[in-house]
C-alpha atoms as a PDB file:
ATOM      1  CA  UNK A   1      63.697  48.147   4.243  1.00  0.00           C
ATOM      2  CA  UNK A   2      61.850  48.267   7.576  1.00  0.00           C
ATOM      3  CA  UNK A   3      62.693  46.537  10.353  1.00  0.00           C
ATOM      4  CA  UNK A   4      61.762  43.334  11.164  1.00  0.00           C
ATOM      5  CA  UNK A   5      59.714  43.986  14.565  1.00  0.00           C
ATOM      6  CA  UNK A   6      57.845  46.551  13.070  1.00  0.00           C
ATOM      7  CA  UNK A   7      56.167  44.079   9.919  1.00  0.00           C
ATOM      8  CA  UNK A   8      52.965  43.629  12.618  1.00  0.00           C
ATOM      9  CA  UNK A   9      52.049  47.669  11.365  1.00  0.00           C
ATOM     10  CA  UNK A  10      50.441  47.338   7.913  1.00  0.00           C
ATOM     11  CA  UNK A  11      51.654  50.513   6.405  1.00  0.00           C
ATOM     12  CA  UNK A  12      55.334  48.912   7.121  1.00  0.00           C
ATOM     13  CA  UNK A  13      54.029  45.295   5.087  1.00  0.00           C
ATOM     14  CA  UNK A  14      53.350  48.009   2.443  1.00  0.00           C
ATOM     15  CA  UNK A  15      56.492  50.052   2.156  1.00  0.00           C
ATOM     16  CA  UNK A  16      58.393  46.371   2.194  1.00  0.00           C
ATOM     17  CA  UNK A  17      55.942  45.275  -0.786  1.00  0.00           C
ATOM     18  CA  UNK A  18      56.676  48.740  -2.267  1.00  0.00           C
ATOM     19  CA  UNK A  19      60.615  48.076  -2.118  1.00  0.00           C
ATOM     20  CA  UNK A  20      60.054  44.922  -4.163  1.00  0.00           C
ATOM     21  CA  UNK A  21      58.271  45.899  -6.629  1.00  0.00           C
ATOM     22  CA  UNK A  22      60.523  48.403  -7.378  1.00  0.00           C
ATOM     23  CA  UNK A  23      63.211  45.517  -7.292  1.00  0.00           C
ATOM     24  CA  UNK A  24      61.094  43.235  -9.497  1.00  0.00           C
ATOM     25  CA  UNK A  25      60.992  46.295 -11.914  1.00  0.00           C
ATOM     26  CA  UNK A  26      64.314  47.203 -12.057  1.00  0.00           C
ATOM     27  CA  UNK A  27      65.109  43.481 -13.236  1.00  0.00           C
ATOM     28  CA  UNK A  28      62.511  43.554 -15.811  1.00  0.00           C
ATOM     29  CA  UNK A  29      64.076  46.358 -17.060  1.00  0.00           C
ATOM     30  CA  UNK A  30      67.592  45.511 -16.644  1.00  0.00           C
ATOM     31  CA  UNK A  31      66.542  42.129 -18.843  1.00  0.00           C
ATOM     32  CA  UNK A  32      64.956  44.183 -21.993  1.00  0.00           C
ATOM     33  CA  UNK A  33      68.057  46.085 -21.535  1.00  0.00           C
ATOM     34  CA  UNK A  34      70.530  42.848 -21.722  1.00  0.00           C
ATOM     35  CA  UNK A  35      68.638  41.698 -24.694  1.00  0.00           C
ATOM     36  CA  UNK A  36      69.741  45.400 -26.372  1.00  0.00           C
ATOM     37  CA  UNK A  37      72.904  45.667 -25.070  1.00  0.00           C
ATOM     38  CA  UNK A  38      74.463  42.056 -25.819  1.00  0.00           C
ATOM     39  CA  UNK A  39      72.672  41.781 -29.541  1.00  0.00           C
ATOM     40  CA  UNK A  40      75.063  38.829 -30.635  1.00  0.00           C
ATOM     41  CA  UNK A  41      73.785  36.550 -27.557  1.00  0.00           C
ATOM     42  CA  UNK A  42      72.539  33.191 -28.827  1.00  0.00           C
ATOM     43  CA  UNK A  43      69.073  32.629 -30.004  1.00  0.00           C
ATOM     44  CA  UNK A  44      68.399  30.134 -27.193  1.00  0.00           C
ATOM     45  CA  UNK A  45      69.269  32.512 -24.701  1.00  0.00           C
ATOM     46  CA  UNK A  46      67.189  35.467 -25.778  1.00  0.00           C
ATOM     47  CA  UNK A  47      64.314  33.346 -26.185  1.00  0.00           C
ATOM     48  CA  UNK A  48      64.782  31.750 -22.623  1.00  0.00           C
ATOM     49  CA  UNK A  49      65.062  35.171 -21.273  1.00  0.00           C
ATOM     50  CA  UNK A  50      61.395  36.242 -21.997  1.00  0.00           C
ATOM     51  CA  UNK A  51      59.353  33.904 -19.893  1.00  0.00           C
ATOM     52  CA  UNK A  52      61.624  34.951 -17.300  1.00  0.00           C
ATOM     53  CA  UNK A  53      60.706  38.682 -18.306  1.00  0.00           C
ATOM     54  CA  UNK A  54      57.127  37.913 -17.993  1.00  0.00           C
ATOM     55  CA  UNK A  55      57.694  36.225 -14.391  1.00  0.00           C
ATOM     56  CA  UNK A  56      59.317  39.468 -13.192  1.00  0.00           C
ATOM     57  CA  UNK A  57      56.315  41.777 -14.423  1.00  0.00           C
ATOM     58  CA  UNK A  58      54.113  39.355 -12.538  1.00  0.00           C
ATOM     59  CA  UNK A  59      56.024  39.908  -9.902  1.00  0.00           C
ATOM     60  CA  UNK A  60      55.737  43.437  -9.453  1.00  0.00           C
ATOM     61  CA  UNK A  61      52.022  43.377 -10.311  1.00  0.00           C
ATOM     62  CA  UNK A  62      51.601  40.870  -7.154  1.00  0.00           C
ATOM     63  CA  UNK A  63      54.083  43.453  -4.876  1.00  0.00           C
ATOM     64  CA  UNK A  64      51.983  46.935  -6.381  1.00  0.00           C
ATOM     65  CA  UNK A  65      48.573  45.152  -5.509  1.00  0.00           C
ATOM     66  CA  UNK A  66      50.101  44.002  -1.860  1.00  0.00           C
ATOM     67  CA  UNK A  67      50.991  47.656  -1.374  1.00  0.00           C
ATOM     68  CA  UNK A  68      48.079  49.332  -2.852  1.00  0.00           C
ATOM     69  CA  UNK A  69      45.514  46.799  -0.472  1.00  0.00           C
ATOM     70  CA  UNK A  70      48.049  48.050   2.901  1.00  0.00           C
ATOM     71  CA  UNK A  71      48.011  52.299   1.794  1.00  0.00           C
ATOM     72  CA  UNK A  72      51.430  52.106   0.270  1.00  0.00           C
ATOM     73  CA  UNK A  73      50.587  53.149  -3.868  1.00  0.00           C
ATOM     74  CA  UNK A  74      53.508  53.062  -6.052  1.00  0.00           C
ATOM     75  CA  UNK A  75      55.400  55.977  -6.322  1.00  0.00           C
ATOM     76  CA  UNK A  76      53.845  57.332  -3.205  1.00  0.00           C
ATOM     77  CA  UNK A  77      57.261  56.708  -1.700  1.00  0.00           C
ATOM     78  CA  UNK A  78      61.350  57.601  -2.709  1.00  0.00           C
ATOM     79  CA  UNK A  79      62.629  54.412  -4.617  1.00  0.00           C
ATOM     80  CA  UNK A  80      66.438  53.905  -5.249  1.00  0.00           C
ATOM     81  CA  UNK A  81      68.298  52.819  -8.419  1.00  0.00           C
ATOM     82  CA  UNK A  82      70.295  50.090  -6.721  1.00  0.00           C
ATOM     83  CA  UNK A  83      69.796  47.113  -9.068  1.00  0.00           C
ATOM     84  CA  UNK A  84      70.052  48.806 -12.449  1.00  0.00           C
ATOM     85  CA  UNK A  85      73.259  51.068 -10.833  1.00  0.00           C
ATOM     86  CA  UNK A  86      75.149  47.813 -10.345  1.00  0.00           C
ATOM     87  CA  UNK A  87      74.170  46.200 -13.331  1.00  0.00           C
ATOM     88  CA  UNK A  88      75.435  49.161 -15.615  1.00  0.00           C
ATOM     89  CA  UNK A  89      78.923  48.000 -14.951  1.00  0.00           C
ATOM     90  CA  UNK A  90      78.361  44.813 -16.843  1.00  0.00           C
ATOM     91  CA  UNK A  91      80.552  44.550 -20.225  1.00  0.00           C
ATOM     92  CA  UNK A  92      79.747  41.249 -21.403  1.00  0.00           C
ATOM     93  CA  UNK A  93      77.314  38.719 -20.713  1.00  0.00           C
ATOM     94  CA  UNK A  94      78.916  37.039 -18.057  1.00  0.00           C
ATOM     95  CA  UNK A  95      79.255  40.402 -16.050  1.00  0.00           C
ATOM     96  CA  UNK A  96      75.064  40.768 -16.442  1.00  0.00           C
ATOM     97  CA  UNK A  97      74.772  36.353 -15.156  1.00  0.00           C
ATOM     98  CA  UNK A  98      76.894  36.960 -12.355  1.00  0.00           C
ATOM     99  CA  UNK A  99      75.600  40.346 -11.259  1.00  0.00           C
ATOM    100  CA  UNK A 100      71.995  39.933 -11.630  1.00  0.00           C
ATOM    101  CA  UNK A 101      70.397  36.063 -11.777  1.00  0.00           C
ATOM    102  CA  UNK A 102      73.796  34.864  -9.651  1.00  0.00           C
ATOM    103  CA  UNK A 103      73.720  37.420  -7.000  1.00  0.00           C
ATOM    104  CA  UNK A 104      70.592  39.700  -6.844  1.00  0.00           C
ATOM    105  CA  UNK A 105      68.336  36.817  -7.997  1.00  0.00           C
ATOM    106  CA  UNK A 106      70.626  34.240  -5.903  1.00  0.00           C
ATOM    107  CA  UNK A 107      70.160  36.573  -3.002  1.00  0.00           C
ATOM    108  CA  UNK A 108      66.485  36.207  -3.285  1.00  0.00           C
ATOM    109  CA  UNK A 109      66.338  32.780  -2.684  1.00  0.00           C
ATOM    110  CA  UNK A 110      67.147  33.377   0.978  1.00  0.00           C
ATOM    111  CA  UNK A 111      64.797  37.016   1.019  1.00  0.00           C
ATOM    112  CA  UNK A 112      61.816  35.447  -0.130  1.00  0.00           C
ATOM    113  CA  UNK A 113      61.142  32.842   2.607  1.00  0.00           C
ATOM    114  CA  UNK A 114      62.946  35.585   5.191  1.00  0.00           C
ATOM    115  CA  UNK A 115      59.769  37.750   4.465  1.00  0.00           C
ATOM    116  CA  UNK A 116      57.109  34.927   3.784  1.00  0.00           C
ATOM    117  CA  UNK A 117      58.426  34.223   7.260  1.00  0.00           C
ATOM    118  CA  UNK A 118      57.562  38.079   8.631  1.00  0.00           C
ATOM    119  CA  UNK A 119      54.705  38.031   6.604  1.00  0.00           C
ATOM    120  CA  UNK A 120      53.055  35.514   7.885  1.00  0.00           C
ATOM    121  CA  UNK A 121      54.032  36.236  11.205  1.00  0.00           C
ATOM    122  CA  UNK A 122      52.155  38.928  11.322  1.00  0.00           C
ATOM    123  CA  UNK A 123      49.091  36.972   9.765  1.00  0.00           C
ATOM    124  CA  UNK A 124      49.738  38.443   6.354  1.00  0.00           C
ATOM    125  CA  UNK A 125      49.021  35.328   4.481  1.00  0.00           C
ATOM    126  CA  UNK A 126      48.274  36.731   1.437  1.00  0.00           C
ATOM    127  CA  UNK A 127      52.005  38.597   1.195  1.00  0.00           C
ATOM    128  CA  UNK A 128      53.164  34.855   2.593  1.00  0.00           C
ATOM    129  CA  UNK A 129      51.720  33.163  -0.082  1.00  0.00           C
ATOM    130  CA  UNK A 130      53.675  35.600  -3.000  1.00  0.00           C
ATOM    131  CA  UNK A 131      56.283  35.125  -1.394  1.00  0.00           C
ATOM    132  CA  UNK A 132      56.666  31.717  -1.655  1.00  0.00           C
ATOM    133  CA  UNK A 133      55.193  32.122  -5.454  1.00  0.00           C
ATOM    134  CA  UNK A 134      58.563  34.238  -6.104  1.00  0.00           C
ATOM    135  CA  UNK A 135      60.573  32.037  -4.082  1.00  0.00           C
ATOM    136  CA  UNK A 136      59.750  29.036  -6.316  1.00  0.00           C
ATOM    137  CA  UNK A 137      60.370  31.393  -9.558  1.00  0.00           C
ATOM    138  CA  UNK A 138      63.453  32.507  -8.241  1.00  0.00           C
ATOM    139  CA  UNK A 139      65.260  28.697  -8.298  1.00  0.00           C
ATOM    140  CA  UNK A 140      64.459  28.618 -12.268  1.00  0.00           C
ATOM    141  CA  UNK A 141      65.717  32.198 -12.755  1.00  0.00           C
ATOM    142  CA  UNK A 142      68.837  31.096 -10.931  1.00  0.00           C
ATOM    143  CA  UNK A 143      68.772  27.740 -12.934  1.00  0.00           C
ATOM    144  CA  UNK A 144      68.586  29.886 -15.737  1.00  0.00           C
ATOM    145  CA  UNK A 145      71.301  32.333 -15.141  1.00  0.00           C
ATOM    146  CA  UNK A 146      73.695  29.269 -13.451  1.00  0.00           C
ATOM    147  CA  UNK A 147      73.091  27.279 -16.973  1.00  0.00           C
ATOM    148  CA  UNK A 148      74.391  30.205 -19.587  1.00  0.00           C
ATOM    149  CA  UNK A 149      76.932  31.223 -17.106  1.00  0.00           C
ATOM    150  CA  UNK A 150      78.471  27.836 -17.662  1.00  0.00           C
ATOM    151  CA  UNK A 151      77.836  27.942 -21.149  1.00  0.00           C
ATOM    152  CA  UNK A 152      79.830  31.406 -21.744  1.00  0.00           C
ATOM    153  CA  UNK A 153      82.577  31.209 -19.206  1.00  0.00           C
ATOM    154  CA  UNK A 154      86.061  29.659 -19.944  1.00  0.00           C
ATOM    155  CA  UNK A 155      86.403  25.746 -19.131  1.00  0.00           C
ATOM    156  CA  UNK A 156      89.806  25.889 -17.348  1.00  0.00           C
ATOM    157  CA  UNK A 157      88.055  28.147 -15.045  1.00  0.00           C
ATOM    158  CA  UNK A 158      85.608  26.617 -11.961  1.00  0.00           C
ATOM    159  CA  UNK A 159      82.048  28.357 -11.387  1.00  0.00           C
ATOM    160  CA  UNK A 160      83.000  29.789  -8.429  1.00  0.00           C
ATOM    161  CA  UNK A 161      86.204  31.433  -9.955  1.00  0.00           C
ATOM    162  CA  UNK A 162      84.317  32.511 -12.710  1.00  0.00           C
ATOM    163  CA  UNK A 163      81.903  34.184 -10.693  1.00  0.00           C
ATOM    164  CA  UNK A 164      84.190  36.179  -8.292  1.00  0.00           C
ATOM    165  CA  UNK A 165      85.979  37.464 -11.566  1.00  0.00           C
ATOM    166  CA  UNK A 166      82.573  38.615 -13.586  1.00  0.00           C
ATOM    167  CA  UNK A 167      81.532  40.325 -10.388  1.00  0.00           C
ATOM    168  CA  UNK A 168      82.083  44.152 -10.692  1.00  0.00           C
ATOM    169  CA  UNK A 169      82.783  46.511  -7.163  1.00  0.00           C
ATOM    170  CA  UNK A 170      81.218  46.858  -5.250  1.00  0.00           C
ATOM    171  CA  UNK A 171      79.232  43.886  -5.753  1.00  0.00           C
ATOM    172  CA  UNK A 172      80.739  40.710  -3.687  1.00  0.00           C
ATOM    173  CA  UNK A 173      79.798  36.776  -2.637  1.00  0.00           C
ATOM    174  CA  UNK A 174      77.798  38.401  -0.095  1.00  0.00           C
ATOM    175  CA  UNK A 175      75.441  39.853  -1.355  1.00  0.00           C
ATOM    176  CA  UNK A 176      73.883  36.837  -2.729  1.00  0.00           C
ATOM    177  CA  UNK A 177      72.882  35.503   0.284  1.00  0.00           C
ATOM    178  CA  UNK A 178      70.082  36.518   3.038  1.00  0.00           C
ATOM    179  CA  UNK A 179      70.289  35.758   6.946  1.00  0.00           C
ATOM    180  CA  UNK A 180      68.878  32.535   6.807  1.00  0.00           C
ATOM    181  CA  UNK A 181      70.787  30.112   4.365  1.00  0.00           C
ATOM    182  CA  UNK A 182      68.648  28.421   2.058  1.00  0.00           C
ATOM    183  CA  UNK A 183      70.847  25.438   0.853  1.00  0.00           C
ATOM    184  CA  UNK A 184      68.306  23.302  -0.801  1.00  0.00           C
ATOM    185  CA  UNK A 185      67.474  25.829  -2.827  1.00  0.00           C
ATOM    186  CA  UNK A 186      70.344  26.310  -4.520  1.00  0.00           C
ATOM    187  CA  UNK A 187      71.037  22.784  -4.924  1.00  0.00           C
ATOM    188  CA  UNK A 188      67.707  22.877  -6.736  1.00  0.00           C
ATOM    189  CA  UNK A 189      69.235  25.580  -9.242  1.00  0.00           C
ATOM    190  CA  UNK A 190      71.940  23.658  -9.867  1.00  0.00           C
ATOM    191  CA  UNK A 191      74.996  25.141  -7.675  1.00  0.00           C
ATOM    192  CA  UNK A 192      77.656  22.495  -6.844  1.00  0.00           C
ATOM    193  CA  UNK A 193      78.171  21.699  -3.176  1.00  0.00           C
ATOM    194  CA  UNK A 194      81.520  24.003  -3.650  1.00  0.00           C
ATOM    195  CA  UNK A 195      79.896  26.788  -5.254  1.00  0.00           C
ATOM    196  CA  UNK A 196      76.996  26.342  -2.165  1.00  0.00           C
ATOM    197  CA  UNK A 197      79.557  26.458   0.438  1.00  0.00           C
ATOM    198  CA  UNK A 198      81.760  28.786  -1.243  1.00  0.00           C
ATOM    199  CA  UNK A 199      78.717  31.289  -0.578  1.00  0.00           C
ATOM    200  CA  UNK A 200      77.702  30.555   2.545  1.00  0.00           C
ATOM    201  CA  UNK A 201      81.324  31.295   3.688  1.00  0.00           C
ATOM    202  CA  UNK A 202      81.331  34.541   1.664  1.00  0.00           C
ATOM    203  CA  UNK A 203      82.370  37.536   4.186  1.00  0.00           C
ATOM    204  CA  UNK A 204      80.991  41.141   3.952  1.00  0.00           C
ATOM    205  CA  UNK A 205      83.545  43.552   3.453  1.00  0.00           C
ATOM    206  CA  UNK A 206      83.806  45.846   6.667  1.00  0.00           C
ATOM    207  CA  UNK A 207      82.474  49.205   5.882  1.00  0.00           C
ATOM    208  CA  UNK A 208      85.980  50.946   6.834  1.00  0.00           C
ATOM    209  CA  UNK A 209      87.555  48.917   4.125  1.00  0.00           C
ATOM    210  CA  UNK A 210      84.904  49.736   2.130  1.00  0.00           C
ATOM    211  CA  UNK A 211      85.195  53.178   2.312  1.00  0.00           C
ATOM    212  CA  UNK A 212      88.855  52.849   1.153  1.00  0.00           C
ATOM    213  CA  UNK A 213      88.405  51.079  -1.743  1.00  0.00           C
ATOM    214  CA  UNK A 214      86.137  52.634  -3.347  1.00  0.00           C
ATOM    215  CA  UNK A 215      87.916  55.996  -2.725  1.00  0.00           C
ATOM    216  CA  UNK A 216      85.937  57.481   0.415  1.00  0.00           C
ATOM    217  CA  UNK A 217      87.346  58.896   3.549  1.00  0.00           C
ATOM    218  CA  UNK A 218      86.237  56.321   6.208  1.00  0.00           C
ATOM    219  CA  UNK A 219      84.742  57.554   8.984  1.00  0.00           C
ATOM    220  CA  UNK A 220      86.310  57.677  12.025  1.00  0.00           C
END
């Protein structure tokens, strides 16, 4: 993503709108995938996964025409794999909930007004204005994910410690949260005050220790 002092250039508005499209996309896709993948899910929950579906196509119709009006077309740029990459690991449906609606999604509530913020900082109000469209969106996807999550997970278990243990490495608390904290939203998904905290306490893993775990010589 480009930095943050450089969102006045309009070729840099469009290579952010570019990134999030691709995002947007890769969730689309990463739901019709669920949907084959986890077969035996409940009616109710296939069926409340398709409006959801539709909001992330919109989505990345309203980032591709952002980018197109600012010189960035799709594809005229590298994209990354990132989202689907991390979803793969998912073995049940609890694994998908946690990974993407709880974190990616979750992540987004505090993205979308960070950039609605740039945006319109650089008098961008169109690219404000979907911004805040997918920042409303993204409290019912999280309402949505939160709401199954509780359904499928085991009762002697808390959300929280069902959430840490459905999240696959290198996914972690942190990254479902954005520089500035948006607490309200999540209390308008649905996330108990613990669960809220829990993540605003979450701690990125330092990228030595990183390294290690996952099998990499740090660098030195």
């Amino acid at each position: 993503m480009p930095k943050t002092t450089e969102f006045g250039q309009v070729r840099t508005r469009g290579v952010a709108h570019h990134i999030m499209a691709n995002h947007e996309l890769q969730a689309l896709e990463i739901m019709a995938w669920t949907l084959l993948a986890f077969p035996d899910a409940p009616t109710d929950f296939r069926q409340q996964l398709v409006p959801i579906m539709l909001d992330e196509q919109r989505h990345t119709r309203m980032h591709l025409r952002r980018a197109q009006s600012h010189g960035v077309p799709f594809g005229s740029i590298p994209v990354n794999g990132h989202v689907w990459l991390r979803t793969q690991a998912s073995e049940s449906l609890l694994d998908y909930l946690a990974c993407l609606p709880l974190t990616f999604e979750g992540g987004n509530l505090d993205h979308s007004l960070q950039f609605a913020r740039l945006f319109d900082q650089a008098g961008d109000a169109k690219s404000r204005d979907v911004m805040k469209v997918i920042h409303a969106d993204e409290i019912e996807h999280v309402a949505f994910g939160l709401r199954w999550f509780r359904v499928f997970k085991p009762d002697h278990l808390s959300d929280w410690e069902a959430y840490v243990a459905h999240l696959r490495w290198p996914l972690t608390p942190y990254a479902s949260k954005g520089k500035v904290f948006q607490r309200t939203a999540r209390e308008q998904a649905g996330m108990s005050l613990e669960f809220i905290e829990s993540i605003r306490q979450a701690k990125a893993i330092p990228r030595r220790s990183r390294n290690t775990l996952e099998g990499k010589v740090p660098d030195p």
